[in-house]
PDB file of N, CA and C in Angstrom:
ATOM      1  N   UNK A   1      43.011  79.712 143.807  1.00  0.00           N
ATOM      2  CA  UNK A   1      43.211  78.577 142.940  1.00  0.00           C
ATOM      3  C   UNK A   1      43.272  79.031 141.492  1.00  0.00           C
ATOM      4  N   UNK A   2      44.495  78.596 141.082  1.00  0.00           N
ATOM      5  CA  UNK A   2      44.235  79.180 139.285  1.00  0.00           C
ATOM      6  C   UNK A   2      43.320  77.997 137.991  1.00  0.00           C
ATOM      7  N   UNK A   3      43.879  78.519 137.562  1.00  0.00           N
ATOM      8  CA  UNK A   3      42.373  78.106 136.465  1.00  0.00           C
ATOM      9  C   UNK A   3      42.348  76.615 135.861  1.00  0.00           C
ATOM     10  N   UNK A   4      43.475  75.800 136.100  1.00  0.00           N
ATOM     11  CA  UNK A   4      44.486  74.691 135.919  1.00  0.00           C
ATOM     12  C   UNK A   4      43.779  73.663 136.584  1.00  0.00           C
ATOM     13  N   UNK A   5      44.192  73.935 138.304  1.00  0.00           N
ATOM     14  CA  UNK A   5      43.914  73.070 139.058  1.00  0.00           C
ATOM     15  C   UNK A   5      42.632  72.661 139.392  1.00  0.00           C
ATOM     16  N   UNK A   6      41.451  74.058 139.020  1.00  0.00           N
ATOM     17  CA  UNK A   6      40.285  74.096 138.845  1.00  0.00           C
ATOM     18  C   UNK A   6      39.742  73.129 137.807  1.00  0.00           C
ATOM     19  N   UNK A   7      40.137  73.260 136.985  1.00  0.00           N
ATOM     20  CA  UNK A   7      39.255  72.534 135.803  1.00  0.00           C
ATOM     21  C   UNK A   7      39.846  70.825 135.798  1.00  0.00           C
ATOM     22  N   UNK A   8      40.766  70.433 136.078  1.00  0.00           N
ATOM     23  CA  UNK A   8      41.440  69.503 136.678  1.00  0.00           C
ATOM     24  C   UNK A   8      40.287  68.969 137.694  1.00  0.00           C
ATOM     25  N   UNK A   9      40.036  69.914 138.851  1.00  0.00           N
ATOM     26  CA  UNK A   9      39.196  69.264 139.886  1.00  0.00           C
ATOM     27  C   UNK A   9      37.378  69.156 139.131  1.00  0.00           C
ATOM     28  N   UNK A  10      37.266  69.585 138.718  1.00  0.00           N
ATOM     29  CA  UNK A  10      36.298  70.053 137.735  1.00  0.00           C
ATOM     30  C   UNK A  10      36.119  68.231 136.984  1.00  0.00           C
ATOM     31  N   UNK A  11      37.131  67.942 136.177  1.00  0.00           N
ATOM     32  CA  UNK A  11      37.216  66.714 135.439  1.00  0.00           C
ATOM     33  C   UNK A  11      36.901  65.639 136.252  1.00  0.00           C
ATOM     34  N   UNK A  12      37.930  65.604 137.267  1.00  0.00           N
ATOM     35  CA  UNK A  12      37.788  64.736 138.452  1.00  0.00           C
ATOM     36  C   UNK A  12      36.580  64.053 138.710  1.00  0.00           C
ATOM     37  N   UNK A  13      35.982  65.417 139.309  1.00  0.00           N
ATOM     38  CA  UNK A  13      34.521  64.964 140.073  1.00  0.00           C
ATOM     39  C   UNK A  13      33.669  64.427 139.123  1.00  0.00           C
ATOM     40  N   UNK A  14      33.779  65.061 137.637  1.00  0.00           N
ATOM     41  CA  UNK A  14      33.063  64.614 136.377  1.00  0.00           C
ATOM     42  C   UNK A  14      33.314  63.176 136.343  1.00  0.00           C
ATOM     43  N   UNK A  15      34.302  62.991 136.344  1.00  0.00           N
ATOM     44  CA  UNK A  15      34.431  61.418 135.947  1.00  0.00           C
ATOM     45  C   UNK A  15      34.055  60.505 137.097  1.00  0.00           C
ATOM     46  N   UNK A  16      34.493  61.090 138.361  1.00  0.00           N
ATOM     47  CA  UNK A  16      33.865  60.429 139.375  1.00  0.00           C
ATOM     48  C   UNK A  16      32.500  60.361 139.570  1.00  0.00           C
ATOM     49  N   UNK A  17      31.297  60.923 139.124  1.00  0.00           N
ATOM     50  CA  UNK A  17      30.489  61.275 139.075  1.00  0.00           C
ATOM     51  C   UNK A  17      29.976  60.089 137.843  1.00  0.00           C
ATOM     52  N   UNK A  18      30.533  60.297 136.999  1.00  0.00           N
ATOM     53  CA  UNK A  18      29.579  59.326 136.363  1.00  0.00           C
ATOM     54  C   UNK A  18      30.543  57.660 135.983  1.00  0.00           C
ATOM     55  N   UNK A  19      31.410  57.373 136.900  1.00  0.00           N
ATOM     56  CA  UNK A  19      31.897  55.821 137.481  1.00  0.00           C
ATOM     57  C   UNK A  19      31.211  55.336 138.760  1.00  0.00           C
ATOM     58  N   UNK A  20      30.226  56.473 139.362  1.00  0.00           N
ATOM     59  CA  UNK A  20      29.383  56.061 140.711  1.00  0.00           C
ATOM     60  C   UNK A  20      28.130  55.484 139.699  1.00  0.00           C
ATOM     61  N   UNK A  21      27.345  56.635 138.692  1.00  0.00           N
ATOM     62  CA  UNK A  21      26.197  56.459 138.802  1.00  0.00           C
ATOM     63  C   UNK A  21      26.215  55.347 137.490  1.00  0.00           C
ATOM     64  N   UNK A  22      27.692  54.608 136.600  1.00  0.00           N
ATOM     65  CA  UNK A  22      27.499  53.184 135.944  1.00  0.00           C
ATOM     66  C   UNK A  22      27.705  52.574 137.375  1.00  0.00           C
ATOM     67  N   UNK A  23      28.392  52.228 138.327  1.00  0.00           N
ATOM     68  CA  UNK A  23      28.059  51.431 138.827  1.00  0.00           C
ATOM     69  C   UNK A  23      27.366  51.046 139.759  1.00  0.00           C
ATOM     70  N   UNK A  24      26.266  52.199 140.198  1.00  0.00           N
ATOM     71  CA  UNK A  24      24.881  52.047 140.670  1.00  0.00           C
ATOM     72  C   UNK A  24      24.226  51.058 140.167  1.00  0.00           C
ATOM     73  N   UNK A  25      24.151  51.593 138.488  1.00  0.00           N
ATOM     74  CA  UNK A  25      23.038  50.970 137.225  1.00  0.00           C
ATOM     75  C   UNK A  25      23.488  50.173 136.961  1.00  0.00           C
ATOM     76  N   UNK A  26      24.501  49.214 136.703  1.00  0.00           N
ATOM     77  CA  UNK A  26      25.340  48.428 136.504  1.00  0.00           C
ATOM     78  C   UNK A  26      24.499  47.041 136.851  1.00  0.00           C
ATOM     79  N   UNK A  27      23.687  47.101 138.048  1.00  0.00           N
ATOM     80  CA  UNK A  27      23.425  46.267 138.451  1.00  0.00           C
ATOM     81  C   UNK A  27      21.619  45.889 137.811  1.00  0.00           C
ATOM     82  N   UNK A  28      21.293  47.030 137.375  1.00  0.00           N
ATOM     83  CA  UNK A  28      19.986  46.918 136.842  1.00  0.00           C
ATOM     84  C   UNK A  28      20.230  46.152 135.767  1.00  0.00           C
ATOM     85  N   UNK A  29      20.995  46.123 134.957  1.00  0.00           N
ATOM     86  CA  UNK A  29      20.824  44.959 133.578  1.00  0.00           C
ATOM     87  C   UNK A  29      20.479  43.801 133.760  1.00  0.00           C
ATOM     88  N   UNK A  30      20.598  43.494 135.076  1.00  0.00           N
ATOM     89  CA  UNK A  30      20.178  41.845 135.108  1.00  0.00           C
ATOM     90  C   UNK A  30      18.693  41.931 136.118  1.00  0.00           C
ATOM     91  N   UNK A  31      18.348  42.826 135.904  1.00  0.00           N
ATOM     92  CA  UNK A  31      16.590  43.251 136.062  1.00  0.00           C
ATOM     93  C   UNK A  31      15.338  42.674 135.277  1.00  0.00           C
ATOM     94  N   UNK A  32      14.638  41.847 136.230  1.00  0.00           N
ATOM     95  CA  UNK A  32      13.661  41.484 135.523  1.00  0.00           C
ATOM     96  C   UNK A  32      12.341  42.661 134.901  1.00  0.00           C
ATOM     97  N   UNK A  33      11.246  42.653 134.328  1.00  0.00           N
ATOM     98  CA  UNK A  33      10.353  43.501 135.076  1.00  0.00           C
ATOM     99  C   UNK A  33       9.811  43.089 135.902  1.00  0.00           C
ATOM    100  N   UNK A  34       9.217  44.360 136.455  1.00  0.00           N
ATOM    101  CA  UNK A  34       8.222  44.337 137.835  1.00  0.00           C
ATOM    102  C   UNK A  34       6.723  44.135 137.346  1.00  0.00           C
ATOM    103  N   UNK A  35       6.019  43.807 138.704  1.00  0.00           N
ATOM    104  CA  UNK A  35       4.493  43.395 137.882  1.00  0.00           C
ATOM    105  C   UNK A  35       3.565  44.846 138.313  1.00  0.00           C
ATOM    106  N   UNK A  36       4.213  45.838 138.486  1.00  0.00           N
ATOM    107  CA  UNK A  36       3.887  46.672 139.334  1.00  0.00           C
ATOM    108  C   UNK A  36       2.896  47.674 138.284  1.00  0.00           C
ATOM    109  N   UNK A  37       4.151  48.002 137.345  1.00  0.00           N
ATOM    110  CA  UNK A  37       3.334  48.439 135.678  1.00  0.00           C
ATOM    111  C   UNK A  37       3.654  48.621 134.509  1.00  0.00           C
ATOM    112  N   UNK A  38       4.338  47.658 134.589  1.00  0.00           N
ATOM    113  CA  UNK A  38       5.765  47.416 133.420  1.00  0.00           C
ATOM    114  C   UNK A  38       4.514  46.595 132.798  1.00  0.00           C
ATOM    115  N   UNK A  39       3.413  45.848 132.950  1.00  0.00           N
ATOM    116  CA  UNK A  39       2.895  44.749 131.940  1.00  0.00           C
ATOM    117  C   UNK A  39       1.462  46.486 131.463  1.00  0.00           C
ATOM    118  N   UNK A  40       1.257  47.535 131.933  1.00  0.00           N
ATOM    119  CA  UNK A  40      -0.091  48.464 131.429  1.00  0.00           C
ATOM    120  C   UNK A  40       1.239  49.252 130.645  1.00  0.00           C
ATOM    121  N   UNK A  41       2.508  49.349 130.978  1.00  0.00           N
ATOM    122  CA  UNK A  41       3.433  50.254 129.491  1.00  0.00           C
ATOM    123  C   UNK A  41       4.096  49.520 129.074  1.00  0.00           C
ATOM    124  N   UNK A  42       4.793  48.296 129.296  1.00  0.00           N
ATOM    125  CA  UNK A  42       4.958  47.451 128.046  1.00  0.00           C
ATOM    126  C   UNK A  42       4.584  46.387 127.551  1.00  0.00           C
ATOM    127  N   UNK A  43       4.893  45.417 128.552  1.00  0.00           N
ATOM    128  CA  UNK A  43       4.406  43.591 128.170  1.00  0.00           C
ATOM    129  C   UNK A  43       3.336  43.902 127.648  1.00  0.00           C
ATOM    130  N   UNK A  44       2.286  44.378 128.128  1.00  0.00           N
ATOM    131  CA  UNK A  44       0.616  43.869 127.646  1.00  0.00           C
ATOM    132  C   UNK A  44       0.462  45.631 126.824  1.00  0.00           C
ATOM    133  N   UNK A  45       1.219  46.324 126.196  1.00  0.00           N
ATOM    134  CA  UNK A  45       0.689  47.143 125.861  1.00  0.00           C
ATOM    135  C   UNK A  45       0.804  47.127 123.926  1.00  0.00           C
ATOM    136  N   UNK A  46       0.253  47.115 123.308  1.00  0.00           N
ATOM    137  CA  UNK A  46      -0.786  47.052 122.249  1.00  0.00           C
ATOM    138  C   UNK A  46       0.595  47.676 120.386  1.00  0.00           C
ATOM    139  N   UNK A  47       0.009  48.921 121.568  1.00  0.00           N
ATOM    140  CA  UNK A  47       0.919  50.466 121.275  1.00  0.00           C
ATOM    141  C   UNK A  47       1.895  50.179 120.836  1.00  0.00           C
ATOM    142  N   UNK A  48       3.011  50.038 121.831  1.00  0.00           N
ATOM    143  CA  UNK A  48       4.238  49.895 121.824  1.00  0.00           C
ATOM    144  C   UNK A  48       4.934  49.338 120.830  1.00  0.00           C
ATOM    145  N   UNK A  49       4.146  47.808 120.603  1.00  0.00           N
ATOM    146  CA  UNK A  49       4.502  46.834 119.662  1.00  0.00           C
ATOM    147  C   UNK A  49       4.368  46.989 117.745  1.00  0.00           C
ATOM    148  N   UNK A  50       3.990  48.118 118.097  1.00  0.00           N
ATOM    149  CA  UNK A  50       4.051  48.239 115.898  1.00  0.00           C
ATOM    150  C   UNK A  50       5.372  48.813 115.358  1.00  0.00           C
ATOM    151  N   UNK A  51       6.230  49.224 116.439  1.00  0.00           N
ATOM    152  CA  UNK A  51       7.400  49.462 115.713  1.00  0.00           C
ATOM    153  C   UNK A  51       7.445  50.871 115.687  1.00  0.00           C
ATOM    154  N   UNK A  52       8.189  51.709 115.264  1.00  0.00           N
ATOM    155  CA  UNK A  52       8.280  53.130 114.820  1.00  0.00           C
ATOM    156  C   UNK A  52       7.938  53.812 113.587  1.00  0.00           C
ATOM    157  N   UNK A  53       6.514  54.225 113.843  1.00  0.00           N
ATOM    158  CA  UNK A  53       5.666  54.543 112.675  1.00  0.00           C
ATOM    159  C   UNK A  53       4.572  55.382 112.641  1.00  0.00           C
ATOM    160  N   UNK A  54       3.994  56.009 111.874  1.00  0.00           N
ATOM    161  CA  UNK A  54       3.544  57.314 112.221  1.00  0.00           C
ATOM    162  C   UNK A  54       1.945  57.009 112.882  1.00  0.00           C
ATOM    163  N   UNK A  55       1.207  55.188 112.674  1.00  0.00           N
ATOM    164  CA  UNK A  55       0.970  54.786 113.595  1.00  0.00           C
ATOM    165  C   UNK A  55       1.065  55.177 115.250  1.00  0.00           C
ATOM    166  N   UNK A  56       2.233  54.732 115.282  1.00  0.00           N
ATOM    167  CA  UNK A  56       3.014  54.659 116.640  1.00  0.00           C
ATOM    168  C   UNK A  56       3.232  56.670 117.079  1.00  0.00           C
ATOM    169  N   UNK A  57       3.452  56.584 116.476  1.00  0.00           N
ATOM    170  CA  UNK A  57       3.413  58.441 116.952  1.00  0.00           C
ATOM    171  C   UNK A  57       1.885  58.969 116.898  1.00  0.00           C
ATOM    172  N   UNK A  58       1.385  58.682 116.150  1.00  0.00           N
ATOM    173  CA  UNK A  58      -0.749  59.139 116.679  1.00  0.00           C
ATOM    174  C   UNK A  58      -0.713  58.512 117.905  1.00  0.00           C
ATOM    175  N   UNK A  59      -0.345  57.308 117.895  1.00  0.00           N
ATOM    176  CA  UNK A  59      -1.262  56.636 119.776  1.00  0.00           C
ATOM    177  C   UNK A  59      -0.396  57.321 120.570  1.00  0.00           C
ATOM    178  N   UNK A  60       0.539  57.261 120.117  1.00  0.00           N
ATOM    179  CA  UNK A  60       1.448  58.142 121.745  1.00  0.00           C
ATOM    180  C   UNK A  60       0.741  59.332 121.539  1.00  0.00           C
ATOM    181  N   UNK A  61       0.227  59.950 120.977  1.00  0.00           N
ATOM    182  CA  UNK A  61      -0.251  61.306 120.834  1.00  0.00           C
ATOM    183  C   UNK A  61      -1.897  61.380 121.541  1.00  0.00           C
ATOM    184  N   UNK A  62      -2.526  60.311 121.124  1.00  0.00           N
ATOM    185  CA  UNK A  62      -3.863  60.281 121.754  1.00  0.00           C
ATOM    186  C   UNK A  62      -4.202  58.968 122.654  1.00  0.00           C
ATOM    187  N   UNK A  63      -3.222  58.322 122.985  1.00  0.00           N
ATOM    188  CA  UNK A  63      -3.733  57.240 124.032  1.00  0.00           C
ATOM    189  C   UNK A  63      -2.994  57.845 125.379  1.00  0.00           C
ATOM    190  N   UNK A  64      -3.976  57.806 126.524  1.00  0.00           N
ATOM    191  CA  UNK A  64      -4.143  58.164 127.679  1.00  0.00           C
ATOM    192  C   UNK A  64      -4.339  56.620 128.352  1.00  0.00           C
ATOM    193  N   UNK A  65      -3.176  55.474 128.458  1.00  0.00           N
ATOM    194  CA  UNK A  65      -3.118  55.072 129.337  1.00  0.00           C
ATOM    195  C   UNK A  65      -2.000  54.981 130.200  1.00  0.00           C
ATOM    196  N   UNK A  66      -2.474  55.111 131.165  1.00  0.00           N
ATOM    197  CA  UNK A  66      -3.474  54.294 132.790  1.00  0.00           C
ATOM    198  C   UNK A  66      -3.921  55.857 133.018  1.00  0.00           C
ATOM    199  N   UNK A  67      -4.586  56.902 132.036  1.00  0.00           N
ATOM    200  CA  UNK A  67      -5.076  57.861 132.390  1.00  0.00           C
ATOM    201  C   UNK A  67      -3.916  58.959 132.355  1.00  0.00           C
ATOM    202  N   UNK A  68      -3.078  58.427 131.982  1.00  0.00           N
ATOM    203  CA  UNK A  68      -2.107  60.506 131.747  1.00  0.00           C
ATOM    204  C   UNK A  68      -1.710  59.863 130.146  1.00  0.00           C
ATOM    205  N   UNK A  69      -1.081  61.106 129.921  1.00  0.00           N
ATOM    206  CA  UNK A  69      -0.225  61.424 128.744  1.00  0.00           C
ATOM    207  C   UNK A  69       0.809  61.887 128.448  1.00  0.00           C
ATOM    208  N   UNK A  70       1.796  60.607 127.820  1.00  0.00           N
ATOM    209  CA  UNK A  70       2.692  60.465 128.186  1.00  0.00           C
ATOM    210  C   UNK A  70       3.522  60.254 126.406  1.00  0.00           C
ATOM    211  N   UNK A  71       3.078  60.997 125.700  1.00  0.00           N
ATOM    212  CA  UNK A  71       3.755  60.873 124.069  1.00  0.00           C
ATOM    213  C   UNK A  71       5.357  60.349 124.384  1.00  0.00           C
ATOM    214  N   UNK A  72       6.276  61.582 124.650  1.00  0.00           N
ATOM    215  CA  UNK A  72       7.529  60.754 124.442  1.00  0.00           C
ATOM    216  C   UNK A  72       7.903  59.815 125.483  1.00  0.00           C
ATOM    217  N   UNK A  73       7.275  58.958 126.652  1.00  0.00           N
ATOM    218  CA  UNK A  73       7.322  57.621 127.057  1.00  0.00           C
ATOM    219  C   UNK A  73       6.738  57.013 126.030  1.00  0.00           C
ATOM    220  N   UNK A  74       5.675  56.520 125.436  1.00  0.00           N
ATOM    221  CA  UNK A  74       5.092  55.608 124.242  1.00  0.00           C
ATOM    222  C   UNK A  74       6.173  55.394 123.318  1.00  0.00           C
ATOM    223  N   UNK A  75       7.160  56.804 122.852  1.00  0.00           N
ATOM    224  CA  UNK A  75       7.736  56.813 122.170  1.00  0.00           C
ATOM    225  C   UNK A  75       8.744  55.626 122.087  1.00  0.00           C
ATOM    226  N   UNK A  76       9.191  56.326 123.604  1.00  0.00           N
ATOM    227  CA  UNK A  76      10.883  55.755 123.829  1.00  0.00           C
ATOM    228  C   UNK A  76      10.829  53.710 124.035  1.00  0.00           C
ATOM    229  N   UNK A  77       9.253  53.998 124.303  1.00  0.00           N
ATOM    230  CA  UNK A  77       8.895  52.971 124.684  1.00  0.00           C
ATOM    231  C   UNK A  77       8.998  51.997 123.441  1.00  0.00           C
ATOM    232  N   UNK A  78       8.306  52.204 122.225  1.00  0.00           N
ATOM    233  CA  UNK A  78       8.041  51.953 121.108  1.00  0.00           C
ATOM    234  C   UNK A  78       9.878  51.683 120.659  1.00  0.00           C
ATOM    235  N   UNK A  79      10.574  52.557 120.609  1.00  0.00           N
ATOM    236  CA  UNK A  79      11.874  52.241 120.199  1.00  0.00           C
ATOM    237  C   UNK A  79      12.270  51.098 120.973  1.00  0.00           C
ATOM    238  N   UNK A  80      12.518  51.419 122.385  1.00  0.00           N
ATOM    239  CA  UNK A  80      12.606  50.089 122.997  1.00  0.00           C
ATOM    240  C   UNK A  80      12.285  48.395 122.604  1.00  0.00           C
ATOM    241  N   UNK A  81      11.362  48.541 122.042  1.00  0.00           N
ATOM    242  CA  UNK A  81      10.702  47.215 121.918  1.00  0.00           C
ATOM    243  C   UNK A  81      11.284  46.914 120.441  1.00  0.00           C
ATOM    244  N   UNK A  82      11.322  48.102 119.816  1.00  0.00           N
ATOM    245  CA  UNK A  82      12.145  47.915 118.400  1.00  0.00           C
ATOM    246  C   UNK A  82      13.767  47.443 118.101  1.00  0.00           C
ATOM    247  N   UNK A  83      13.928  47.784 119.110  1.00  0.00           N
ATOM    248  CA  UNK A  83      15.407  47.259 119.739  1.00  0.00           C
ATOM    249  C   UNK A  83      15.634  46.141 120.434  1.00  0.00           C
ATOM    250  N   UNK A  84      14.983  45.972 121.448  1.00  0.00           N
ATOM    251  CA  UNK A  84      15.499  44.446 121.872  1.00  0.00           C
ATOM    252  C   UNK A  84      13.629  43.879 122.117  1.00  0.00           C
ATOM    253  N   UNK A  85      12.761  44.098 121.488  1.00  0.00           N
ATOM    254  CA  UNK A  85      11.124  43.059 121.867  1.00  0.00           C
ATOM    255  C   UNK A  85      10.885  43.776 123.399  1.00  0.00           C
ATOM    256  N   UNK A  86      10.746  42.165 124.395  1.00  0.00           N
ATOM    257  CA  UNK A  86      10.455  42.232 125.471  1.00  0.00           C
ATOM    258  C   UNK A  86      11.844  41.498 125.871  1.00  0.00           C
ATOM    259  N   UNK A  87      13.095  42.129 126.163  1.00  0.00           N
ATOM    260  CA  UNK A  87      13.900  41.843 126.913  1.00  0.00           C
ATOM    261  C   UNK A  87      14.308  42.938 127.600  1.00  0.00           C
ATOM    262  N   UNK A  88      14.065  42.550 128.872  1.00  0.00           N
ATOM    263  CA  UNK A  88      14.502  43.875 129.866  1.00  0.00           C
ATOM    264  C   UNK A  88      15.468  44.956 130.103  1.00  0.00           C
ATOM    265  N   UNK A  89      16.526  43.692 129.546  1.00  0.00           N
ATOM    266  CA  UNK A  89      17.476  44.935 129.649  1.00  0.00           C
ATOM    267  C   UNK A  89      17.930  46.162 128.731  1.00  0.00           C
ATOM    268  N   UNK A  90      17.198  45.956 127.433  1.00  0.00           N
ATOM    269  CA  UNK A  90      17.070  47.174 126.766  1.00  0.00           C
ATOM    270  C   UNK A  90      16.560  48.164 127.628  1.00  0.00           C
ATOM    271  N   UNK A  91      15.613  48.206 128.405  1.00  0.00           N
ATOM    272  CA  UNK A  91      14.250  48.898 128.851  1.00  0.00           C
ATOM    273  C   UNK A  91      15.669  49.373 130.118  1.00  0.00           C
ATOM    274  N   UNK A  92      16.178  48.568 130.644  1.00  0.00           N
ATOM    275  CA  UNK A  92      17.124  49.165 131.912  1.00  0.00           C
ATOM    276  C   UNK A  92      17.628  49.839 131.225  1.00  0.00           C
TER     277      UNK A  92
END
């Protein structure tokens, strides 16, 4: 196979590859949260809610909840909420 048809098939699968996995996710935007533990990292979490601030970067740095540590989740988390509050589908 020369180097043409290769990278050609190469593109292909690339693009096929990621028109499967939008329309996997596609369907998550209209996702509620779960009560599972979406309310201990976001709804009910404290943290999250001050916005992006050096605040917000100490607690992700020293808060250990539900017991691990998890800085850049708090983080992304924290942006999240800075972006759309508590609407889910930012978070999808």
């Amino acid at each position: 196979m020369g180097k043409l048809p290769q990278r050609r098939l190469f593109i292909v699968l690339c693009v096929l590859l990621v028109a499967v996995t939008l329309w996997i996710y596609w369907q998550t935007l209209g996702f509620q949260f779960t009560h599972h533990d979406d309310n201990l990292y976001v709804t009910d979490n404290p943290d999250i809610k001050n916005g992006i601030s050096w605040k917000t970067v100490k607690s992700a740095f020293t808060c250990k909840v539900p017991g691990m540590w998890m800085p850049l989740l708090w983080m992304s988390y924290s942006l999240d909420y800075a972006l759309g509050e508590l609407d889910p589908q930012v978070y999808h």
